[in-house]
C-alpha atoms as a PDB file:
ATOM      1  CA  UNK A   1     101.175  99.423   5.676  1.00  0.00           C
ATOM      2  CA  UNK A   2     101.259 102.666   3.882  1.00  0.00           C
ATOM      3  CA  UNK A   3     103.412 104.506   6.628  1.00  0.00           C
ATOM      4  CA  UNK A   4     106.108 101.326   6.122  1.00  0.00           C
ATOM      5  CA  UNK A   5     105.848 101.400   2.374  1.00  0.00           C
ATOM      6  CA  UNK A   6     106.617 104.913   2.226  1.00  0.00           C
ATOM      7  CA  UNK A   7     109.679 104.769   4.902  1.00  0.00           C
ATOM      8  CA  UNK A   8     110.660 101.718   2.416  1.00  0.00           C
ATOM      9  CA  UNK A   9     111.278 104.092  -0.686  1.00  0.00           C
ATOM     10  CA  UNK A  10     113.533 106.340   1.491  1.00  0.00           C
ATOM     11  CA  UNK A  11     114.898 104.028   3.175  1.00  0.00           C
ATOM     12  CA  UNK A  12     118.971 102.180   2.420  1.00  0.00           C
ATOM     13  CA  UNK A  13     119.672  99.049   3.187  1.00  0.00           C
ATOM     14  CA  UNK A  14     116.414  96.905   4.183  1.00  0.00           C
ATOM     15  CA  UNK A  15     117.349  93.790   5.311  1.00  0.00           C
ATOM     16  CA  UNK A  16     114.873  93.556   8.060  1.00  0.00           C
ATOM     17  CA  UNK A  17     111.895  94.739   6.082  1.00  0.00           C
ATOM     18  CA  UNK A  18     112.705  92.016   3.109  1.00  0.00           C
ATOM     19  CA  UNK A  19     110.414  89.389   2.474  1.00  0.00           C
ATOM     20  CA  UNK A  20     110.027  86.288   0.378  1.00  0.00           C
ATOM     21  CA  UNK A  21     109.577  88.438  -2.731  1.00  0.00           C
ATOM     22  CA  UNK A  22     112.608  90.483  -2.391  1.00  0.00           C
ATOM     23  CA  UNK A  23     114.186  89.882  -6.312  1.00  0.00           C
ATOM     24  CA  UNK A  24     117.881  87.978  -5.556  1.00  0.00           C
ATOM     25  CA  UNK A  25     120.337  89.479  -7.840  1.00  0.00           C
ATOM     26  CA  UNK A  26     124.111  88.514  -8.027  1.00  0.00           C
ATOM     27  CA  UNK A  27     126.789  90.533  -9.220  1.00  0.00           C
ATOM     28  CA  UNK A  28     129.721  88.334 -10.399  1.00  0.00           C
ATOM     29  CA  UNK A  29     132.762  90.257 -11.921  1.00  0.00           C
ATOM     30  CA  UNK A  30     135.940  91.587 -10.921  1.00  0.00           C
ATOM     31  CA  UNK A  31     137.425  95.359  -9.396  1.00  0.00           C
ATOM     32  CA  UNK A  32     135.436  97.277 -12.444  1.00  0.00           C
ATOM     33  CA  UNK A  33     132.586  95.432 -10.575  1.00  0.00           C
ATOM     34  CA  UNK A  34     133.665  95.743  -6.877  1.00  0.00           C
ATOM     35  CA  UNK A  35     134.791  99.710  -7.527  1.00  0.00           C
ATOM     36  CA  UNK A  36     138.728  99.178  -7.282  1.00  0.00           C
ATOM     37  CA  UNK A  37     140.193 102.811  -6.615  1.00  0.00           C
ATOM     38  CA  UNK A  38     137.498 104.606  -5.135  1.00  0.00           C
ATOM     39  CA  UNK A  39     135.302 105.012  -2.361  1.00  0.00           C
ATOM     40  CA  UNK A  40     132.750 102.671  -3.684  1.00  0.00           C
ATOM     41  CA  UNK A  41     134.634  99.627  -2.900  1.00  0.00           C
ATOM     42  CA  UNK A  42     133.644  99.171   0.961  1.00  0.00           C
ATOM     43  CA  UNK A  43     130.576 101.887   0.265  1.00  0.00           C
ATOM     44  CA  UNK A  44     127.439 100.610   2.574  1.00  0.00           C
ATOM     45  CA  UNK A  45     129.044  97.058   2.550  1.00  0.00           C
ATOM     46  CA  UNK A  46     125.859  96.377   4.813  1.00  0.00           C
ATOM     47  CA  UNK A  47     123.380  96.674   3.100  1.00  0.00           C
ATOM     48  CA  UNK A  48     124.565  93.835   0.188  1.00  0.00           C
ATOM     49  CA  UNK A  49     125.684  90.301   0.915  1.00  0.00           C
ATOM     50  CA  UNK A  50     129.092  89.964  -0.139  1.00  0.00           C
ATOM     51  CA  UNK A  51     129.535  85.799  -0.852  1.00  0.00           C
ATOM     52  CA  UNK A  52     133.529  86.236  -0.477  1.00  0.00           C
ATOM     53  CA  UNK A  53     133.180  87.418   3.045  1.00  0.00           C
ATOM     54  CA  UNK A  54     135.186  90.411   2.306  1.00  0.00           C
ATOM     55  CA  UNK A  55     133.458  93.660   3.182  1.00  0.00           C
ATOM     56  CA  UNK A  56     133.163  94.939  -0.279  1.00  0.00           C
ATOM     57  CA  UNK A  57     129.966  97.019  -1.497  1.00  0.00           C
ATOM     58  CA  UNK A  58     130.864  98.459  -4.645  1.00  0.00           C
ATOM     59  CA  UNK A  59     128.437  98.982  -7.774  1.00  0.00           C
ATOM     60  CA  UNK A  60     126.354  96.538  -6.273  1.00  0.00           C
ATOM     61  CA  UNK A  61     125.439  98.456  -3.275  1.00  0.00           C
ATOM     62  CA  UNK A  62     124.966 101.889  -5.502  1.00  0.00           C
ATOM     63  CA  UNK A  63     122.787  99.583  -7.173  1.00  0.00           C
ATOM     64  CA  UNK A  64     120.828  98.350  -4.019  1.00  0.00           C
ATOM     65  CA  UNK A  65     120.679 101.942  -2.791  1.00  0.00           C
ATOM     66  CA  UNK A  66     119.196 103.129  -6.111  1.00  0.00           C
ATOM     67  CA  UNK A  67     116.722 100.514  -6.062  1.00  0.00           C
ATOM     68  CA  UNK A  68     115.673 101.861  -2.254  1.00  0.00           C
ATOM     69  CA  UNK A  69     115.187 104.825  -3.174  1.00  0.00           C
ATOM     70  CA  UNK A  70     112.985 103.938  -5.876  1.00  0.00           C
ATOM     71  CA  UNK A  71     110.751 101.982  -3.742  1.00  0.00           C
ATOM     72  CA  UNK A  72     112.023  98.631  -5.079  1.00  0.00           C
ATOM     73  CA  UNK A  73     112.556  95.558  -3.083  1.00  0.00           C
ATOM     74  CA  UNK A  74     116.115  93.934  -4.386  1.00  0.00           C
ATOM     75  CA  UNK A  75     117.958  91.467  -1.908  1.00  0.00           C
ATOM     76  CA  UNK A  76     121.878  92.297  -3.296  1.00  0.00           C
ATOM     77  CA  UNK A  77     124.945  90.166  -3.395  1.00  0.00           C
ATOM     78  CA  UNK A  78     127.919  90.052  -5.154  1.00  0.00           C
ATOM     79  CA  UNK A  79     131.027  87.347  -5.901  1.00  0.00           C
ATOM     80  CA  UNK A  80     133.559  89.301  -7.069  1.00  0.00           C
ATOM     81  CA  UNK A  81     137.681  88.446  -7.464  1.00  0.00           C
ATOM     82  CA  UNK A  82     140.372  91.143  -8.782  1.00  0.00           C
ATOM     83  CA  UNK A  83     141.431  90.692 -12.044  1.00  0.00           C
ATOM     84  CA  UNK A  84     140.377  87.867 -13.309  1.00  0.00           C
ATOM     85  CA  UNK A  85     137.872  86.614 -15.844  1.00  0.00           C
ATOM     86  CA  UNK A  86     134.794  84.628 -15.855  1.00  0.00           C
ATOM     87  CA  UNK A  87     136.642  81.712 -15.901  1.00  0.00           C
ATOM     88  CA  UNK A  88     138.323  82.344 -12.866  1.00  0.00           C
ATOM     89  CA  UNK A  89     134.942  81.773 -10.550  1.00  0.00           C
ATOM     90  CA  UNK A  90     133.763  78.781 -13.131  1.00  0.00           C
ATOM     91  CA  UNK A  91     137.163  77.247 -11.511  1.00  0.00           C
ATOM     92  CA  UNK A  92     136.761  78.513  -8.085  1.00  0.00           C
ATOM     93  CA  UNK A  93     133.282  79.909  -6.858  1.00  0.00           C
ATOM     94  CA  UNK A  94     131.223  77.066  -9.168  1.00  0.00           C
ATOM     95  CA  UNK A  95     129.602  75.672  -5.633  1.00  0.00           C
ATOM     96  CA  UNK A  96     129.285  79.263  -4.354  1.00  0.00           C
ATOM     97  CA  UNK A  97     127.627  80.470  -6.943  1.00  0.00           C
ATOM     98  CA  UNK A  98     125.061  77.465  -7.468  1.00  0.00           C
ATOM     99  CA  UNK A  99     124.535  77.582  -3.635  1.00  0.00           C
ATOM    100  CA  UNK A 100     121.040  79.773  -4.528  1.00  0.00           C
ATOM    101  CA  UNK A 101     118.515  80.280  -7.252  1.00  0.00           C
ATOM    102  CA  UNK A 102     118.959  83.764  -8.154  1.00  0.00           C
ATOM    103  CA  UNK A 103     116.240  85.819  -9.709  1.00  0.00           C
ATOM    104  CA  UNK A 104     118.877  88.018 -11.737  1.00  0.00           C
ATOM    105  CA  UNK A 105     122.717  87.660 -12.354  1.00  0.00           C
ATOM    106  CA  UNK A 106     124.820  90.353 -13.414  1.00  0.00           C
ATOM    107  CA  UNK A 107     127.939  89.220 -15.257  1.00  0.00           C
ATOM    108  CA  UNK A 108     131.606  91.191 -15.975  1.00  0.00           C
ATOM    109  CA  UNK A 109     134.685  89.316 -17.583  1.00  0.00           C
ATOM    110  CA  UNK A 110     138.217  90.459 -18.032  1.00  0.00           C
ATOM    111  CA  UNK A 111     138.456  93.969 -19.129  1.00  0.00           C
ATOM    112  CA  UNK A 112     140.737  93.431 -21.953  1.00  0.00           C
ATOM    113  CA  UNK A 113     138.658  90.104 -22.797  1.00  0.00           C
ATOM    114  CA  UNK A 114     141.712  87.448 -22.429  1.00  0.00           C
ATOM    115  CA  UNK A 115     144.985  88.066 -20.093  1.00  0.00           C
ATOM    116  CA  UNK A 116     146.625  85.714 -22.675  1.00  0.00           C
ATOM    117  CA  UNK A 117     145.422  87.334 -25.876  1.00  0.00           C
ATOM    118  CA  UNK A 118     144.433  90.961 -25.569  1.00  0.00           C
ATOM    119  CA  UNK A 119     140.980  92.085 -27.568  1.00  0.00           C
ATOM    120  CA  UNK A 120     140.039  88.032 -28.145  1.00  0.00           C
ATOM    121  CA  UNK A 121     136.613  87.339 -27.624  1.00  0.00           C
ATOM    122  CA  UNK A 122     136.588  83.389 -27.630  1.00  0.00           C
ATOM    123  CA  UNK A 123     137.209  82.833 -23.926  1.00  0.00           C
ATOM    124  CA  UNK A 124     134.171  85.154 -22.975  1.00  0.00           C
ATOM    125  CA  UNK A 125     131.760  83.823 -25.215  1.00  0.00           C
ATOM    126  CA  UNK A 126     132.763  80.119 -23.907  1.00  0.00           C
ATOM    127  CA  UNK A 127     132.588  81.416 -20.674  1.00  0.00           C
ATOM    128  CA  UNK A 128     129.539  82.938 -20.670  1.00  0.00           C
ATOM    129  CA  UNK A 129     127.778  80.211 -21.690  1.00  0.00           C
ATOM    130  CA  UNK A 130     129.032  77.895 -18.922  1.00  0.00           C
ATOM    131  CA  UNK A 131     128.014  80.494 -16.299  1.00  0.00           C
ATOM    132  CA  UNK A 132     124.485  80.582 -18.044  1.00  0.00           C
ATOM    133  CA  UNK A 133     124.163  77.157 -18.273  1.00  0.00           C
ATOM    134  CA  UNK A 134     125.237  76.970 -14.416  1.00  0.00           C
ATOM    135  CA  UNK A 135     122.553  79.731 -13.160  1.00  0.00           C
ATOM    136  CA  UNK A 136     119.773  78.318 -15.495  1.00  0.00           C
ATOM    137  CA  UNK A 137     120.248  74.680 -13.845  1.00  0.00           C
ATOM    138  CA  UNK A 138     119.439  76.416 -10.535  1.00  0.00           C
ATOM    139  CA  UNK A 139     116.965  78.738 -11.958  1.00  0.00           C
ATOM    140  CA  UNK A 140     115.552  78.202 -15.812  1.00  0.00           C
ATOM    141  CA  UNK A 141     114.033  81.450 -15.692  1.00  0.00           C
ATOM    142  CA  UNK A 142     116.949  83.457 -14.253  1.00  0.00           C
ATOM    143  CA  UNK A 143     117.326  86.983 -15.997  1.00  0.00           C
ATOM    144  CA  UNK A 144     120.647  87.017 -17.241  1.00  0.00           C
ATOM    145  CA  UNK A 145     122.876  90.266 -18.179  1.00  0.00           C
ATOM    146  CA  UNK A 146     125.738  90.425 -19.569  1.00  0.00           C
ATOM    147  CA  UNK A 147     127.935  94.191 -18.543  1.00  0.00           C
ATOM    148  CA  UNK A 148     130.120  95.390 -20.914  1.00  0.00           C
ATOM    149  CA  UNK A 149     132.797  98.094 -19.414  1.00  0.00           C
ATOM    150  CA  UNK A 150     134.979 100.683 -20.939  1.00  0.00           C
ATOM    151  CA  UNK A 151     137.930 101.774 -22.566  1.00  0.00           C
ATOM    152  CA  UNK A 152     140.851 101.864 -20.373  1.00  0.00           C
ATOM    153  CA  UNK A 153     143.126 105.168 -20.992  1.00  0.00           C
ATOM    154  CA  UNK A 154     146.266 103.338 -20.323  1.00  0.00           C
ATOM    155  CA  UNK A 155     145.484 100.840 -22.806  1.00  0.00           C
ATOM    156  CA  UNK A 156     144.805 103.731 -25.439  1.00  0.00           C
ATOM    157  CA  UNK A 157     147.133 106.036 -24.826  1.00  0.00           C
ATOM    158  CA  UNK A 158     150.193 103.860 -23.099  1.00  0.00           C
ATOM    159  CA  UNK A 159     150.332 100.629 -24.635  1.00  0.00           C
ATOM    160  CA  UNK A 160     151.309  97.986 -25.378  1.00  0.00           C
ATOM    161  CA  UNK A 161     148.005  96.319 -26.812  1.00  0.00           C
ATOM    162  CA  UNK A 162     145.685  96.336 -29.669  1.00  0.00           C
ATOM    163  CA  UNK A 163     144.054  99.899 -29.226  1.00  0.00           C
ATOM    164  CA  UNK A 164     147.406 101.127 -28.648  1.00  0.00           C
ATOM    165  CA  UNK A 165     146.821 104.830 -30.872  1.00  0.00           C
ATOM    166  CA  UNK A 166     143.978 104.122 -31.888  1.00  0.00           C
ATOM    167  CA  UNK A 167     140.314 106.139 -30.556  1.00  0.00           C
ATOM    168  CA  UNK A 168     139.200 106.010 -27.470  1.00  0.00           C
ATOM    169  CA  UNK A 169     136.018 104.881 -28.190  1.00  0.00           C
ATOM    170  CA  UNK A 170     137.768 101.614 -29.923  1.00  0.00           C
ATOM    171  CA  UNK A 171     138.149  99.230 -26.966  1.00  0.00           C
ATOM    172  CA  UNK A 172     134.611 100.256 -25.667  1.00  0.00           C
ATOM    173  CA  UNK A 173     133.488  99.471 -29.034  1.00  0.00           C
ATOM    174  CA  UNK A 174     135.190  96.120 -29.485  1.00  0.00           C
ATOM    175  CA  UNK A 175     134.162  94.943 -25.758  1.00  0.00           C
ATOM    176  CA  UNK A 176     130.734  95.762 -26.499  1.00  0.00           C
ATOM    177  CA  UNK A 177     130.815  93.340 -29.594  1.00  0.00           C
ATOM    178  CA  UNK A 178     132.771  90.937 -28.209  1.00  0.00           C
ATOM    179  CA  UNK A 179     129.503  91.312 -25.415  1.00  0.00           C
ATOM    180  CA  UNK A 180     127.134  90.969 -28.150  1.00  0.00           C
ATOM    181  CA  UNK A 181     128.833  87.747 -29.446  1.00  0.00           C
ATOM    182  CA  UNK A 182     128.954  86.520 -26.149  1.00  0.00           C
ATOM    183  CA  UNK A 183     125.307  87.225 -25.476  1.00  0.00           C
ATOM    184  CA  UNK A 184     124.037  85.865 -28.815  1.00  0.00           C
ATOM    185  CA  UNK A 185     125.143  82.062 -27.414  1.00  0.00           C
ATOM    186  CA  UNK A 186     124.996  81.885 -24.028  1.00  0.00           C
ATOM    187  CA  UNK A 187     121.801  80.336 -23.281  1.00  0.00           C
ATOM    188  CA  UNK A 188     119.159  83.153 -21.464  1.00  0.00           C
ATOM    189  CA  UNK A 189     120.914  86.063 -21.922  1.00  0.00           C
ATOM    190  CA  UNK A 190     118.172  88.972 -21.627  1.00  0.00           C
ATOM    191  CA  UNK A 191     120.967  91.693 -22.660  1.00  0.00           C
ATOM    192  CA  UNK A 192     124.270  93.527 -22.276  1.00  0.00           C
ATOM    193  CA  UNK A 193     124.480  96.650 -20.388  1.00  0.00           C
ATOM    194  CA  UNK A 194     126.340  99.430 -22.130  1.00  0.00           C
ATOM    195  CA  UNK A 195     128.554 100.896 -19.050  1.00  0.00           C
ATOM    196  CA  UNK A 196     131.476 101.654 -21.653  1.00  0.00           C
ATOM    197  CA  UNK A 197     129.356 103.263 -24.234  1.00  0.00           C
ATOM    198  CA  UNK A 198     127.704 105.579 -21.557  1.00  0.00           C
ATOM    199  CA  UNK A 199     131.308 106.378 -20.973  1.00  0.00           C
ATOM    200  CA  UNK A 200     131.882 107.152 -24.266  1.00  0.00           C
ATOM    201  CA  UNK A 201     128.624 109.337 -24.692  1.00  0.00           C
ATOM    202  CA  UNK A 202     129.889 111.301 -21.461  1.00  0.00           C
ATOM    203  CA  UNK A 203     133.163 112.162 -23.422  1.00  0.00           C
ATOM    204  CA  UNK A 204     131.634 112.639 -26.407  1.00  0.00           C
ATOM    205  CA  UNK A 205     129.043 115.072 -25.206  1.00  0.00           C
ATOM    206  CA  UNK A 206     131.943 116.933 -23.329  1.00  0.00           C
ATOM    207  CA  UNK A 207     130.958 116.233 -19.885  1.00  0.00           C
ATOM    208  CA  UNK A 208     133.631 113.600 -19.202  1.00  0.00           C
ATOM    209  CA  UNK A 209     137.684 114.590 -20.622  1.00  0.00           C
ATOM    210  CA  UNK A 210     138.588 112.106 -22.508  1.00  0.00           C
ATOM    211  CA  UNK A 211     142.694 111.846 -22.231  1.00  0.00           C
ATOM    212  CA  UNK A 212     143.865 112.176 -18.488  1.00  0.00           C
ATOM    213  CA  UNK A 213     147.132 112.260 -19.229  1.00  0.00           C
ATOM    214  CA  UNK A 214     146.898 115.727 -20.656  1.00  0.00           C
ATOM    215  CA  UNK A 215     144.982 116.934 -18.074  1.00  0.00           C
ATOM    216  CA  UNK A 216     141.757 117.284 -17.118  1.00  0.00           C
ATOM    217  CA  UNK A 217     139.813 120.355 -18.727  1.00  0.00           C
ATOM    218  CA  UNK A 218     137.750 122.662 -16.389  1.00  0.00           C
ATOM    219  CA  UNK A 219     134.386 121.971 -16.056  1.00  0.00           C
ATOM    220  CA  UNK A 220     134.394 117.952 -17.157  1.00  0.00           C
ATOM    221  CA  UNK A 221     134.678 115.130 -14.579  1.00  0.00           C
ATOM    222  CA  UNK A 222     137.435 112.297 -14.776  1.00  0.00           C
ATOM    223  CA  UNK A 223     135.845 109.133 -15.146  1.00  0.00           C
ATOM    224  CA  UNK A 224     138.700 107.011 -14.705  1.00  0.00           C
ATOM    225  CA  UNK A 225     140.722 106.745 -11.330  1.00  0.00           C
ATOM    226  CA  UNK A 226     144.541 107.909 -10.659  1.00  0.00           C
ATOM    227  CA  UNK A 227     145.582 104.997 -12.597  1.00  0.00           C
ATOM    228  CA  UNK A 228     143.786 105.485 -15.711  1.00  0.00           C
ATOM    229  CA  UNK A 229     142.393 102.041 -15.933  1.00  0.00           C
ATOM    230  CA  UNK A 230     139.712 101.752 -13.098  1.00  0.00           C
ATOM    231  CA  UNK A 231     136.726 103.843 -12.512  1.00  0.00           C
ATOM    232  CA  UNK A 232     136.727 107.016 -10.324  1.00  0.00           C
ATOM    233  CA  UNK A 233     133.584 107.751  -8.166  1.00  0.00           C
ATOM    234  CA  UNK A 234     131.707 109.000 -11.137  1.00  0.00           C
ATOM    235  CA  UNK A 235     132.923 106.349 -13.588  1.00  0.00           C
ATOM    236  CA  UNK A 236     131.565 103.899 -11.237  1.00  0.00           C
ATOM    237  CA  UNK A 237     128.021 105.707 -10.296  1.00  0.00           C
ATOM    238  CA  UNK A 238     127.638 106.390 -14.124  1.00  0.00           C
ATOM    239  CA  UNK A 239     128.071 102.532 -13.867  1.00  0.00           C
ATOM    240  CA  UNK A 240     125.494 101.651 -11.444  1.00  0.00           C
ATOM    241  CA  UNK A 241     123.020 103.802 -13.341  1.00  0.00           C
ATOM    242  CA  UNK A 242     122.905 101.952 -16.087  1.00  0.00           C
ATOM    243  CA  UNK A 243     123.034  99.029 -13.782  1.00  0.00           C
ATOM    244  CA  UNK A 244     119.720 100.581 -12.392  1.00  0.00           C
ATOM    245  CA  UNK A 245     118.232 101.723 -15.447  1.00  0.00           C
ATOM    246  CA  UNK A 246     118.934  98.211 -17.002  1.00  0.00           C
ATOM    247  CA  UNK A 247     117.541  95.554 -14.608  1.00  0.00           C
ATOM    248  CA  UNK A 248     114.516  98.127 -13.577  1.00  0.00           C
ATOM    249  CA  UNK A 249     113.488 100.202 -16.427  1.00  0.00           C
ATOM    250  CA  UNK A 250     113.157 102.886 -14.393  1.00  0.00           C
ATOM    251  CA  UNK A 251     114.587 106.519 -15.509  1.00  0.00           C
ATOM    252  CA  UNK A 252     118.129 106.994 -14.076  1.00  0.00           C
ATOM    253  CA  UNK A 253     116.261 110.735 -13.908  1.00  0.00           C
ATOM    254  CA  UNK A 254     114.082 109.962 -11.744  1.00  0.00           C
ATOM    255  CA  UNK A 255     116.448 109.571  -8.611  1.00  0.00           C
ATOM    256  CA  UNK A 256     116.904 113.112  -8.668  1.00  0.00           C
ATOM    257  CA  UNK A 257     120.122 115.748  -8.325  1.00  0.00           C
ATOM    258  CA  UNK A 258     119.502 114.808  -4.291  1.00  0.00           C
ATOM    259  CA  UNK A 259     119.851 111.132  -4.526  1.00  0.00           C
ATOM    260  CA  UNK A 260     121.438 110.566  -1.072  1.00  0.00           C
ATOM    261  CA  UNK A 261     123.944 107.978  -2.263  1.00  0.00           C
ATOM    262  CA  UNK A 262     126.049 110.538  -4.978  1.00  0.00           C
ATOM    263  CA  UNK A 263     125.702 113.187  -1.635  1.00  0.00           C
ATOM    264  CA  UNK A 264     127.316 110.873   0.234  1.00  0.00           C
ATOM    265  CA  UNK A 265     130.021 110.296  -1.871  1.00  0.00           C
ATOM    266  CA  UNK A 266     130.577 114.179  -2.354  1.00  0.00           C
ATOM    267  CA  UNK A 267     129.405 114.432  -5.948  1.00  0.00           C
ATOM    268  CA  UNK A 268     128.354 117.518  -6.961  1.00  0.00           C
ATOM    269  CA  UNK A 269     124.359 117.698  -7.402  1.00  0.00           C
ATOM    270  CA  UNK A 270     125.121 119.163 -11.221  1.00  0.00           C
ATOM    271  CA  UNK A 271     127.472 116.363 -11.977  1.00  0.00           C
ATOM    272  CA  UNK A 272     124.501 113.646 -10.747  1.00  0.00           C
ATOM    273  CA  UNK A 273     122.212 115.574 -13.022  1.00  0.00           C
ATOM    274  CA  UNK A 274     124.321 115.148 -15.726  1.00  0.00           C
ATOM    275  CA  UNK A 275     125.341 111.823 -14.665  1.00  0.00           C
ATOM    276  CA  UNK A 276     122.001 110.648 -14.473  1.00  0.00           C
ATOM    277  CA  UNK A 277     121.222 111.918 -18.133  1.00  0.00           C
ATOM    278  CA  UNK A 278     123.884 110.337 -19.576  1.00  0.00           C
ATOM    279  CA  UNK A 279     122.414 107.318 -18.429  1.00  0.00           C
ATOM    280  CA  UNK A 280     118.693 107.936 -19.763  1.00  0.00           C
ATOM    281  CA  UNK A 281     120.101 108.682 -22.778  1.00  0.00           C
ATOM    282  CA  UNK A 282     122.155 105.713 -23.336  1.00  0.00           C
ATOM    283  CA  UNK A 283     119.849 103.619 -22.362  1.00  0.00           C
ATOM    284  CA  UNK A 284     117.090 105.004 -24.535  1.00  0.00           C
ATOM    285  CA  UNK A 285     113.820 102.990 -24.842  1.00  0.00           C
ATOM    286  CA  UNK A 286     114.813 100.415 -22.672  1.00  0.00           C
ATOM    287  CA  UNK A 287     113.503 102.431 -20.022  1.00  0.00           C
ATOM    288  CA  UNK A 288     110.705 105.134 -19.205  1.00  0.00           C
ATOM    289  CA  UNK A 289     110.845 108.543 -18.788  1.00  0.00           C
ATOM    290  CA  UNK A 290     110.049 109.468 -15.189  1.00  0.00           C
ATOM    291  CA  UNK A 291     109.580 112.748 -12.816  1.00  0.00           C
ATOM    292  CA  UNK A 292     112.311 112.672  -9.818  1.00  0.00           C
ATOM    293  CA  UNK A 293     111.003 110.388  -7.270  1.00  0.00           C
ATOM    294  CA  UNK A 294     111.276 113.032  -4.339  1.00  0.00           C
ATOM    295  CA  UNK A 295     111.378 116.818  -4.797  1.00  0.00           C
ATOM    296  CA  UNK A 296     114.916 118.323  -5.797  1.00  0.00           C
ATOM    297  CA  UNK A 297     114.223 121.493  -3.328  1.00  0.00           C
ATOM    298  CA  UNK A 298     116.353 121.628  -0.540  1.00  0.00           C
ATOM    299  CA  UNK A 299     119.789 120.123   0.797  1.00  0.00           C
ATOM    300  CA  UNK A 300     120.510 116.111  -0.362  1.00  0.00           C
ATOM    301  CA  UNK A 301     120.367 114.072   2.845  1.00  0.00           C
ATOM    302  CA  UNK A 302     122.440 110.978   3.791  1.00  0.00           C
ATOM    303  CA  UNK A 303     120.718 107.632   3.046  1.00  0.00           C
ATOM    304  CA  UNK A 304     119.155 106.210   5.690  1.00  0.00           C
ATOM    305  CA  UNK A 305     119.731 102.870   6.441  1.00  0.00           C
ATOM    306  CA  UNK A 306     117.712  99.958   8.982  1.00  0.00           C
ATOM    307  CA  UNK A 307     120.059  97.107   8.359  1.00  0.00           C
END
């Protein structure tokens, strides 16, 4: 039991070692969920349980991976649809998504809030609290999270819209209270994950540029991808960090420069590190501070996976 407990926190993808207590969390959200425009999208598709049928791992398999690694046992899914809202699988994946009574549900709405009216907050706080009230019927005790994402350049810098000119930091900041609004009456809610604020701290603390259209400066990382509205590979493993750090409470830190999942997606080891501090920091006391789980001495290593 030892020998398979250790092989378990080094392990990716363990679908044959899960048992009844594996905790079932869904991911339901859109391509800032799925991890439109990078590698992420179809990363380790295997080792999650895509509900769609469509081959996608995305944040939710950094997420699984992370959790591996850290000895955890997490049975992953996701239901995820391209631009759309929350409404959009109320109207469509409503059967789907009360098919099982999840431990844990992850939920991501439109990144501008409302197609129809830009920086609104009404249809995601009605929303949200029709998607509680559907997992809490299955489950009354399902941990609920609400994720709130980031500014989008092309919204700041391009237009049309209401941040149009203004900060950066203003859309992250008005999705996050539009979040927060949301949170405070859907029934359940445990609390709202602050992707698009670590974003912000990552530009703010100069390790992320925060205007791609004049370039990116030497020695910071682009967090956005070519079109300067979805996530590049770090946006989105910056993402799943605070994911991690979020649901778990474990330190983001604590994965280590080595983590096999950031190596296999060709991030630098001082980028993870940095990455993975952002994250800590962000997250604050919501989680604990923790020594790596493995050594960082010596080369990273690819995940190893038994499903």
């Amino acid at each position: 039991m030892k020998i398979a407990s250790i092989l378990l926190g080094v392990t990716l993808g363990v679908g044959a070692l899960q048992g009844p207590s594996a905790t079932a969390v869904l991911f339901v959200g859109n391509s800032f969920t799925y991890g439109a425009g990078s590698p992420v999208m179809f990363y380790r598709a295997g080792s999650v349980t895509d509900l769609n049928a469509e081959g996608i791992g995305g944040v939710p398999a950094l997420f699984k991976s992370f959790t591996t690694q850290a000895g955890l046992d997490y049975d992953v899914s996701l239901e995820t649809r391209g631009g759309s809202g929350l409404e959009f699988h109320l109207e469509n994946k409503r059967e789907v998504l009360a098919r099982r009574a999840w431990d844990t549900v992850v939920m991501q709405g439109q990144s501008t809030l409302d197609f129809e009216k830009p920086g609104d907050p009404a249809k995601l706080i009605a929303t949200s609290r029709q998607m509680a009230e559907l997992f809490r019927e299955r489950n009354p005790k399902v941990q609920l999270y609400l994720m709130a994402t980031w500014s989008r350049a092309d919204q700041t810098y391009k237009g049309p819209g209401p941040w149009f000119g203004k900060p950066i930091e203003a859309m992250a900041r008005d999705v996050r209270a539009a979040y927060d609004k949301a949170a405070a009456t859907a029934p359940g809610v445990k609390a709202v994950i602050p992707v698009g604020e670590a974003w912000m701290r990552a530009m703010q603390t100069g390790l992320a540029d925060p205007n791609p259209y004049d370039g990116i400066d030497a020695g910071k990382v682009d967090l956005w991808a070519a079109d300067h509205y979805h996530a590049s590979t770090h946006g989105y493993y910056l993402e799943a960090l605070v994911v991690f750090g979020s649901l778990t409470g474990r330190d983001p830190r604590s994965l280590g420069d080595a983590e096999c999942s950031a190596f296999e997606l060709g991030l630098p080891r001082a980028e993870v590190k940095a990455l993975q501090q952002i994250a800590f920091d962000q997250l604050g006391s919501a989680v604990k501070s923790a020594p790596p789980i493995a050594p960082a001495a010596g080369n990273p290593k690819r995940c190893v996976a038994v499903r």
